[in-house]
Protein backbone atom coordinates (compact mmCIF):
# COMPACT_ATOMS: atom_id res chain seq x y z
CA UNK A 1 17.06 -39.33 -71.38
CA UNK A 2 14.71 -36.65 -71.85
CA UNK A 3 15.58 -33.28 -69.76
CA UNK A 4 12.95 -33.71 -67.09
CA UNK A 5 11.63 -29.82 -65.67
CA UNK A 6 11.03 -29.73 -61.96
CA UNK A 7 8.59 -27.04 -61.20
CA UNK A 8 9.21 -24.59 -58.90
CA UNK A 9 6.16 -26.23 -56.39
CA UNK A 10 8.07 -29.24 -56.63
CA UNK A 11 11.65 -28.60 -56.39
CA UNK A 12 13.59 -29.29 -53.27
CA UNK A 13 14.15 -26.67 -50.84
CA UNK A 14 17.29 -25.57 -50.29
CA UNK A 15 19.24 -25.98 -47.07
CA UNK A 16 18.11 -23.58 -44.14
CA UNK A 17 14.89 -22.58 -45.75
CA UNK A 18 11.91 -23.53 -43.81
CA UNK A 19 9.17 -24.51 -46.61
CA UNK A 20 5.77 -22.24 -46.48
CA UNK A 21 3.22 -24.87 -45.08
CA UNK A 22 5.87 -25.58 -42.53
CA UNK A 23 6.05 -21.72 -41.48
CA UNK A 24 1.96 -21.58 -41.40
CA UNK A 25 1.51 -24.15 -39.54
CA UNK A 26 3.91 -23.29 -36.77
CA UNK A 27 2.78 -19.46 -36.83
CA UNK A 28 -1.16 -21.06 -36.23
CA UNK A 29 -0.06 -23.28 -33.62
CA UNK A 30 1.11 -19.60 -32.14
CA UNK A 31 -2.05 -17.49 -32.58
CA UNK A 32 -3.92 -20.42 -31.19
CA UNK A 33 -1.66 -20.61 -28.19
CA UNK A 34 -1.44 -16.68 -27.58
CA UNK A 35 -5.07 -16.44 -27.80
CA UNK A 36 -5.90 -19.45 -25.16
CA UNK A 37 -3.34 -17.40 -22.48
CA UNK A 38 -5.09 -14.00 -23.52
CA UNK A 39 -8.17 -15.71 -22.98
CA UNK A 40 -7.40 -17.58 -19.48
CA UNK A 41 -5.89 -14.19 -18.04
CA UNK A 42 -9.12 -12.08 -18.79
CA UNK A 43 -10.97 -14.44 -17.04
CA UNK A 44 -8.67 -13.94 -13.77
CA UNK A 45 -9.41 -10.94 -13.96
CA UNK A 46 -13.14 -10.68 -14.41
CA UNK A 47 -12.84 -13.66 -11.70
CA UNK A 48 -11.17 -11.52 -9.17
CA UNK A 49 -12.88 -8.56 -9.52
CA UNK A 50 -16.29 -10.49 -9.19
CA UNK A 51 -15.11 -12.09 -6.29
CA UNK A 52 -13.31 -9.30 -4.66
CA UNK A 53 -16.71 -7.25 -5.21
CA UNK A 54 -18.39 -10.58 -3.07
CA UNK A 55 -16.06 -10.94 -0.65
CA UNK A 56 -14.19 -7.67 0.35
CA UNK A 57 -10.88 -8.00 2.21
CA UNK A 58 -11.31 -8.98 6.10
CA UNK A 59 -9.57 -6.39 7.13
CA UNK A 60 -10.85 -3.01 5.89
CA UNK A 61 -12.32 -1.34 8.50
CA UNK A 62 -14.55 1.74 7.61
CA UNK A 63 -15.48 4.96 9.73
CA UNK A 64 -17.48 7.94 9.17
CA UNK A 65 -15.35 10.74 8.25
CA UNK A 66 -17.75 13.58 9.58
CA UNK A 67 -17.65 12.30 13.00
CA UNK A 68 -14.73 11.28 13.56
CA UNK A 69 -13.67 13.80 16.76
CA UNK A 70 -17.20 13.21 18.27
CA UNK A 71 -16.87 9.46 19.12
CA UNK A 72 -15.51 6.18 18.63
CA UNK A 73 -12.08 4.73 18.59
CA UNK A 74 -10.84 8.18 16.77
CA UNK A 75 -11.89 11.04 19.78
CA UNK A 76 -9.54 13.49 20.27
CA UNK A 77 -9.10 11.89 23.98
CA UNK A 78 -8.01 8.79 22.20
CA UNK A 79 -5.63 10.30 20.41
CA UNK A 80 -2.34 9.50 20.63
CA UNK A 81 -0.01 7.40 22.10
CA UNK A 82 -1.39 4.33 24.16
CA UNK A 83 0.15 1.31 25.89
CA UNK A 84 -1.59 -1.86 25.23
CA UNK A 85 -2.37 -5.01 27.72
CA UNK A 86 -0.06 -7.01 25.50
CA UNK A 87 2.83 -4.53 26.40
CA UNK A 88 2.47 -3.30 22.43
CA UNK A 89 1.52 0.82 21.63
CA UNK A 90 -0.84 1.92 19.26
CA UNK A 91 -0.79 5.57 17.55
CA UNK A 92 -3.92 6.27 16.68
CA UNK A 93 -3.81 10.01 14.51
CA UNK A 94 -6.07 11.67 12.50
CA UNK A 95 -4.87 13.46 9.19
CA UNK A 96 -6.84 16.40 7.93
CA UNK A 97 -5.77 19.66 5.62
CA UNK A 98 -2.60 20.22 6.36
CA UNK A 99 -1.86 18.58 9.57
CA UNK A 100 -1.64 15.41 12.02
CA UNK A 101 -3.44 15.73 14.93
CA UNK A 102 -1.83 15.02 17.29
CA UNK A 103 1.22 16.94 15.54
CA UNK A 104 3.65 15.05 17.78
CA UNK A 105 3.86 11.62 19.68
CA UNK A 106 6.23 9.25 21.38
CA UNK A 107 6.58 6.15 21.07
CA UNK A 108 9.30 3.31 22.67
CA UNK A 109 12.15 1.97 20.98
CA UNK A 110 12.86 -2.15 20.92
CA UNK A 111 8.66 -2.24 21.14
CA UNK A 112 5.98 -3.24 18.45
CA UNK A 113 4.26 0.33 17.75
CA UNK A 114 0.65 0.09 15.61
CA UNK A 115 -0.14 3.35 13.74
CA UNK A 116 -3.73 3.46 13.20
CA UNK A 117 -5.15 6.75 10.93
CA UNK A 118 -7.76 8.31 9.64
CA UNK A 119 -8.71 11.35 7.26
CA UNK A 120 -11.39 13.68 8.00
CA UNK A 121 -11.52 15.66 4.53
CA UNK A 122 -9.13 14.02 1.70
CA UNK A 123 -6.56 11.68 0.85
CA UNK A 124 -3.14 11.94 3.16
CA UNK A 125 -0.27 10.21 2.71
CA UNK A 126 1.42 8.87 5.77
CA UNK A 127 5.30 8.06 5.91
CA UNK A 128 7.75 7.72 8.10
CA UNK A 129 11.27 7.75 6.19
CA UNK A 130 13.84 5.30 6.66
CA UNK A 131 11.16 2.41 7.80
CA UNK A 132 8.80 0.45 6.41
CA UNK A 133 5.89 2.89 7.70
CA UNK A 134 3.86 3.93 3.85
CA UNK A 135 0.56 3.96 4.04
CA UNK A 136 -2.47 5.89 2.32
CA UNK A 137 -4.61 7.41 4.78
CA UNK A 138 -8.21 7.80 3.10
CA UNK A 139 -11.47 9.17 4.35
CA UNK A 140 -14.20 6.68 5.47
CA UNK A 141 -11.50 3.95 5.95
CA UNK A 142 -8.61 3.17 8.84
CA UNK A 143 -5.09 2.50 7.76
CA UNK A 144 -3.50 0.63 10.16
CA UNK A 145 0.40 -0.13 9.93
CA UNK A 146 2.90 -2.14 12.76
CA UNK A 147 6.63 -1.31 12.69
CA UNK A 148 9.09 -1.39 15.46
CA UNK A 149 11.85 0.87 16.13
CA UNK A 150 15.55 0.03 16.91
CA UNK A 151 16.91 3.08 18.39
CA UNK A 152 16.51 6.50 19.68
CA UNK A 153 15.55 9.90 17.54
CA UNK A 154 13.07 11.88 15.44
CA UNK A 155 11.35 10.81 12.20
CA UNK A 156 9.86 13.67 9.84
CA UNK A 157 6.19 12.55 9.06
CA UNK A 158 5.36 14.22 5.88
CA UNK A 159 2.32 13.66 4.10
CA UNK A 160 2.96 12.04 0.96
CA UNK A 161 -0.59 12.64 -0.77
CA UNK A 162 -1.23 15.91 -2.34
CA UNK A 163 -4.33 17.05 -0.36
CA UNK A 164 -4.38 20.60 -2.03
CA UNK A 165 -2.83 23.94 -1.41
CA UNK A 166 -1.13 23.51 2.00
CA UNK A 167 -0.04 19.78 1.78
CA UNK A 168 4.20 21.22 1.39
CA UNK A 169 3.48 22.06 5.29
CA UNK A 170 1.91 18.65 6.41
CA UNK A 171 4.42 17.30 8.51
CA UNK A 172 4.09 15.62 11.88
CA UNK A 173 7.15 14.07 13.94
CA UNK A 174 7.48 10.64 15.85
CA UNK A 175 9.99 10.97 18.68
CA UNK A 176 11.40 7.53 19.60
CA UNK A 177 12.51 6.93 23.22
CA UNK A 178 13.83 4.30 25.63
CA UNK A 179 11.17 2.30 26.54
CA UNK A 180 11.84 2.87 30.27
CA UNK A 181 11.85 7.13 29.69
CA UNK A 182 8.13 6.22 27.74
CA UNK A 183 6.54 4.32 30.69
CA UNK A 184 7.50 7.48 32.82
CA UNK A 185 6.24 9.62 30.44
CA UNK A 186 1.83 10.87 31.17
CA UNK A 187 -0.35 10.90 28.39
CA UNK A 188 0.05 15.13 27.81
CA UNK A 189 3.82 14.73 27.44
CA UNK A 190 3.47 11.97 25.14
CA UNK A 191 1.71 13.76 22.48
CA UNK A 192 4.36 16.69 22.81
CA UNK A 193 7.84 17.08 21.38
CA UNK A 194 9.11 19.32 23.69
């Protein structure tokens, strides 16, 4: 028998070596797979943003920022703590550089409280620590956020937003009381910590 030559194209792979063809045509299968997800995700997003642009959230409520004290929900008689029909209470506050006004208010404990802000001049930050009260408080727009609190005591209200210069002094405070001491309590004290 004649000594037959296999060429290297030819010869049998070895064990545990995947042959070249095999490797390219797994690796396209890949590319053509990555691409079609890269592809379907971009158009999400150009999706959503075209139909967030269309059809803006329900519940973004906008104000004018210059007149805020003059009128409208956000007059400094409105501000404050106020008892609802419902038996709920709603905070309405207004942040500007470097304070909350009202500085103070009181709310009840075991009740559903609303906090409703609004900026006059820049982006605030508005947190109360220890619940799940974070919100951004930015000018032209009302932030509105619902908690309820379980017991008695203070909560710091920084602002967590730098708003320039004197934004390490923005605090506020949120005095919790019984809700029996709160429906005793007039409008004046309830905006005051003392």
């Amino acid at each position: 028998m004649a000594n037959q030559t296999i060429s290297p194209p030819d010869a049998p792979v070895p064990d545990g070596i995947v042959p070249a063809e095999v490797v390219a045509r797994t690796e396209k299968r890949w590319i053509i797979i990555m691409t079609t997800m890269l592809l379907v995700m971009m158009a999400v997003i150009v999706v959503t943003g075209i139909m967030g642009a269309m059809h803006p959230s329900s519940n973004v409520e906008v104000v004018d920022p210059t007149t805020l004290h003059l009128g409208g929900e956000f007059v400094e008689s409105n501000l404050g703590t106020a008892a609802e029909p419902d038996g709920s209470v709603t905070v309405r506050l207004i942040a500007q550089q470097y304070e909350f006004i009202p500085h103070c208010v009181t709310v009840p404990a075991g009740i559903p409280v609303k906090f409703r802000l609004s900026s006059a001049d820049a982006v605030h930050g508005f947190m109360l620590p220890d619940t799940n009260v974070n919100t951004m408080v930015v000018p032209g727009f009302v932030a509105e956020v619902r908690t309820r609190f379980a017991n008695e005591g203070e909560y710091a209200m920084p602002c967590h937003e730098f708003c320039g210069l004197g934004h390490h002094a923005m605090w506020a405070h949120v005095r919790v009381v019984q809700k029996e001491r709160f429906a005793n309590l007039t409008a004046i004290k309830r905006v005051s910590c003392e």
